[in-house]
C-alpha atoms as a PDB file:
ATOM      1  CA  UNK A   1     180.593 -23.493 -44.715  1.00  0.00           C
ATOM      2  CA  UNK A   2     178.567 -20.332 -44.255  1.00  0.00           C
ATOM      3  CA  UNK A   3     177.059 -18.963 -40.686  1.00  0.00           C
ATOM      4  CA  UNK A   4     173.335 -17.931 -40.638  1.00  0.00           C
ATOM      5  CA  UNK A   5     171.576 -16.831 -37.675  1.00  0.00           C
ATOM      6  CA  UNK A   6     167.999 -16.250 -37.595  1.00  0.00           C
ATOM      7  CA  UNK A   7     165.791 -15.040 -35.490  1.00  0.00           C
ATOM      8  CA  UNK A   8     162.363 -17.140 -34.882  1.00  0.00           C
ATOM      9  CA  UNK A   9     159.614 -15.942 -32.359  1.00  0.00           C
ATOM     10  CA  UNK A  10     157.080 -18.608 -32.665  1.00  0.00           C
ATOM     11  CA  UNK A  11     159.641 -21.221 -31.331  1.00  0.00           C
ATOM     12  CA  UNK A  12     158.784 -19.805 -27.492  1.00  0.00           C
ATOM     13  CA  UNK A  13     159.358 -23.828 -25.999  1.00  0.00           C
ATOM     14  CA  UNK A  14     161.482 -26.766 -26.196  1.00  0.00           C
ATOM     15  CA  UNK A  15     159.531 -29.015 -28.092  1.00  0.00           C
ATOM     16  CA  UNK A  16     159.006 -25.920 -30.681  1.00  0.00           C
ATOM     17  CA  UNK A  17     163.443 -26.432 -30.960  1.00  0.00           C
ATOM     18  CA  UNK A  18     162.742 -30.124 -31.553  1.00  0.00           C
ATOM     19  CA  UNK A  19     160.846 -29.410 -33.926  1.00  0.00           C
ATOM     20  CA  UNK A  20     162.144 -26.569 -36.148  1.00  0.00           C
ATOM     21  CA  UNK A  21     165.847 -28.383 -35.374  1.00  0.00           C
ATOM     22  CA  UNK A  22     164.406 -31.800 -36.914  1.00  0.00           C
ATOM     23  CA  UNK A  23     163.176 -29.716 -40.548  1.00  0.00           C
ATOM     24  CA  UNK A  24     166.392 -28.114 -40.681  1.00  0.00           C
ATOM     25  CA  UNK A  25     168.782 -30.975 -40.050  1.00  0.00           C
ATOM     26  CA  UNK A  26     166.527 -32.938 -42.748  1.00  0.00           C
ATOM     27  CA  UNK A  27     168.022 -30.231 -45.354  1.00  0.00           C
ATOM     28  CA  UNK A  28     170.823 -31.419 -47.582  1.00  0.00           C
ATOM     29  CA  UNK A  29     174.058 -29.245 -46.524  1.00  0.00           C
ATOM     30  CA  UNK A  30     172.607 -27.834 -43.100  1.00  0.00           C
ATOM     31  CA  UNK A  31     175.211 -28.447 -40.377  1.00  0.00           C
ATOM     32  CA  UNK A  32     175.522 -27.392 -36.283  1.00  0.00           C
ATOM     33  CA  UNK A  33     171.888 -26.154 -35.647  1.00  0.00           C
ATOM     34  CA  UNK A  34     171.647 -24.447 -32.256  1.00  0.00           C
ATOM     35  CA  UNK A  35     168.398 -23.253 -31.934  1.00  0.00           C
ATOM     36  CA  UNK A  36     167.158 -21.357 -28.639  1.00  0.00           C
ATOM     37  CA  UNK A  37     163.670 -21.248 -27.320  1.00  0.00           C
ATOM     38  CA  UNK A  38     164.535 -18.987 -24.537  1.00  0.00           C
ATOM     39  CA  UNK A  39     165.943 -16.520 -26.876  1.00  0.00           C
ATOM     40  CA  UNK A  40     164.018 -17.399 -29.905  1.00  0.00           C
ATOM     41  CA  UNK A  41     166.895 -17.800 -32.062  1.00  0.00           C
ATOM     42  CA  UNK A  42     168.861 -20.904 -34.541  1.00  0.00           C
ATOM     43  CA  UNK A  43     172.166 -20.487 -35.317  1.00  0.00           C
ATOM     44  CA  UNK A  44     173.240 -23.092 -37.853  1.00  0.00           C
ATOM     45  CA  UNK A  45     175.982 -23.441 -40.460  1.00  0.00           C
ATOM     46  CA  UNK A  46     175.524 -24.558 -44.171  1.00  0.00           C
ATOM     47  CA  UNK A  47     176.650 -25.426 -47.335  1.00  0.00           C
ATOM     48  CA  UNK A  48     176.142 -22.607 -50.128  1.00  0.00           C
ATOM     49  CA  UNK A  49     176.677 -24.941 -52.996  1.00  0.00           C
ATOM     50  CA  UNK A  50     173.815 -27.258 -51.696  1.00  0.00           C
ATOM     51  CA  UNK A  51     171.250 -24.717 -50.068  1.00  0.00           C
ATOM     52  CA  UNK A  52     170.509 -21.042 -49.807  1.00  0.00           C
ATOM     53  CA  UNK A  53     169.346 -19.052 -46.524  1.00  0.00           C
ATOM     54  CA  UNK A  54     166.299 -18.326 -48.627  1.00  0.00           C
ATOM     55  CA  UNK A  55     165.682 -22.230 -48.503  1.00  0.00           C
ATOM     56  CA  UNK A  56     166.350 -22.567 -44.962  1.00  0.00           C
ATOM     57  CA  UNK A  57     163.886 -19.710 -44.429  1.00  0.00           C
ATOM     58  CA  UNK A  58     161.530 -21.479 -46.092  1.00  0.00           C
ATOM     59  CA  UNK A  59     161.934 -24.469 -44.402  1.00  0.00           C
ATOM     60  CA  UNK A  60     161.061 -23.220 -41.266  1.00  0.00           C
ATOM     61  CA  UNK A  61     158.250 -21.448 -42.236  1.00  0.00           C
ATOM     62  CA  UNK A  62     156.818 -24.481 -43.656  1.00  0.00           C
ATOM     63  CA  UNK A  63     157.429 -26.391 -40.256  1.00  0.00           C
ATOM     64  CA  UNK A  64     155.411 -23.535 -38.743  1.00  0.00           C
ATOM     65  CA  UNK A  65     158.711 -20.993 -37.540  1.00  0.00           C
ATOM     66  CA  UNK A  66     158.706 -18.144 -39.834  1.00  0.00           C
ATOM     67  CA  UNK A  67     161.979 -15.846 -39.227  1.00  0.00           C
ATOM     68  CA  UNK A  68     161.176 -12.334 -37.940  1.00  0.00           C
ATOM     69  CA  UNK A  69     162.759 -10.162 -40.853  1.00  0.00           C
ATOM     70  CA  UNK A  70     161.363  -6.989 -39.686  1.00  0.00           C
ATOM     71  CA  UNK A  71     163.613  -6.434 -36.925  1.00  0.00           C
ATOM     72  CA  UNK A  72     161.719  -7.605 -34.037  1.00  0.00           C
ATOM     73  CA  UNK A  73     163.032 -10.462 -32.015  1.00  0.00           C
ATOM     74  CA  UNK A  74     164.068 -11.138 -28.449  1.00  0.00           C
ATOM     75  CA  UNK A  75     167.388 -10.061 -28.550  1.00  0.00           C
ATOM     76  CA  UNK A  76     168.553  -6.496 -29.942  1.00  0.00           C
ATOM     77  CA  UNK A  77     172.131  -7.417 -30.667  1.00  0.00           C
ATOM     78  CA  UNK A  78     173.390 -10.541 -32.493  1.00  0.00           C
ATOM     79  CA  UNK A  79     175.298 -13.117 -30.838  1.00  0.00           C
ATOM     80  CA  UNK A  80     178.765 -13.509 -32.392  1.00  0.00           C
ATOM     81  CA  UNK A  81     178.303 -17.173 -33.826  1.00  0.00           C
ATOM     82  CA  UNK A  82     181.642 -17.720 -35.244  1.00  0.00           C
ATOM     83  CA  UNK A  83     183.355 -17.089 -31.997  1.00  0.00           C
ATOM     84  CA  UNK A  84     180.965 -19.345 -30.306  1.00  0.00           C
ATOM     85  CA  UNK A  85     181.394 -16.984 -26.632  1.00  0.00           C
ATOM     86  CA  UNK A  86     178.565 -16.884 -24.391  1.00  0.00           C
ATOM     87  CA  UNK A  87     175.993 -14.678 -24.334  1.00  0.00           C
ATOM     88  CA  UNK A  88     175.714 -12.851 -20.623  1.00  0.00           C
ATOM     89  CA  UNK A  89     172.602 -11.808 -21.362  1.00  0.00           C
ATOM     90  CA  UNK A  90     171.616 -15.819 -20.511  1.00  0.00           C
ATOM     91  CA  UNK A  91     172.286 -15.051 -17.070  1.00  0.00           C
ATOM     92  CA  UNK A  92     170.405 -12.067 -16.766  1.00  0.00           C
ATOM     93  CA  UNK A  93     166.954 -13.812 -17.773  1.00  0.00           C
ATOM     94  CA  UNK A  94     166.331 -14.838 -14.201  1.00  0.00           C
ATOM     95  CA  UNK A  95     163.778 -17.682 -13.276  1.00  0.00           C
ATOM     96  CA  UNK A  96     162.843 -20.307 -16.336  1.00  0.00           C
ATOM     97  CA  UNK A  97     158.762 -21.201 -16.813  1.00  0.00           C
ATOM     98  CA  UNK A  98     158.884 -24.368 -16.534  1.00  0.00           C
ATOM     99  CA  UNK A  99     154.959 -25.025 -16.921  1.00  0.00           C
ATOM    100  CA  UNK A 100     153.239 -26.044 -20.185  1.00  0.00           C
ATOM    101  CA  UNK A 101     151.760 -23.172 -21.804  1.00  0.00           C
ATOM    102  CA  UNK A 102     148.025 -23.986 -22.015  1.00  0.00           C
ATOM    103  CA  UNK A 103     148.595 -22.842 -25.710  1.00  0.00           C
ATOM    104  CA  UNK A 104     150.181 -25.910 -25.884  1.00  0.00           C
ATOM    105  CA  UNK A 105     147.791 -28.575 -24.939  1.00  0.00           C
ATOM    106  CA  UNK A 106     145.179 -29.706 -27.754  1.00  0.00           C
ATOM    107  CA  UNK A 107     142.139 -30.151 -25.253  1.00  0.00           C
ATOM    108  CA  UNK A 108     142.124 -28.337 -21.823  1.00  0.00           C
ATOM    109  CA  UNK A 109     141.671 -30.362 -18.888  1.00  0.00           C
END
């Protein structure tokens, strides 16, 4: 199994994870997704033999995540995946939003 982390910054909520976590479990050798709205980032392992990361790319972009490959993201350092330690830049984020984005709703009310 092979690491990939990606960084995605269209997936800004939870239900945004649900949903780019549900395309990529779907794929045939994708294992362990983490995915992160608060730091706009999925972390998942995978099977070479069965998929490529070009495939997984594309997989997201199709469920509406396309991965950021031109450097920008939330984070300017990678998280160390394979040693699965904690980020301490979680703590540092301070208070969570915790109200729907009106982005989010279909019809305002």
């Amino acid at each position: 199994m092979e690491k990939l982390q990606l960084s995605v910054p269209d997936m800004w909520a939870d239900h945004h994870v649900l949903k780019a976590r549900a395309a990529l479990t779907a794929l045939p050798g994708v294992q362990e997704v983490i995915a992160s709205s608060a730091f706009r980032m999925v972390m998942l392992s995978y099977d070479p033999a069965l998929i490529s990361p070009g495939a997984i790319m594309a997989a997201l972009e199709d469920a509406g995540y396309p991965v950021a490959t031109d450097g920008t993201g939330v984070i300017a350092e990678t998280i160390p995946a394979a040693t699965g330690q904690v980020d301490s830049a979680w703590f540092r984020l301070g208070l969570r939003q915790h109200k729907t984005d009106e982005r989010d709703l279909k019809t305002k009310r």
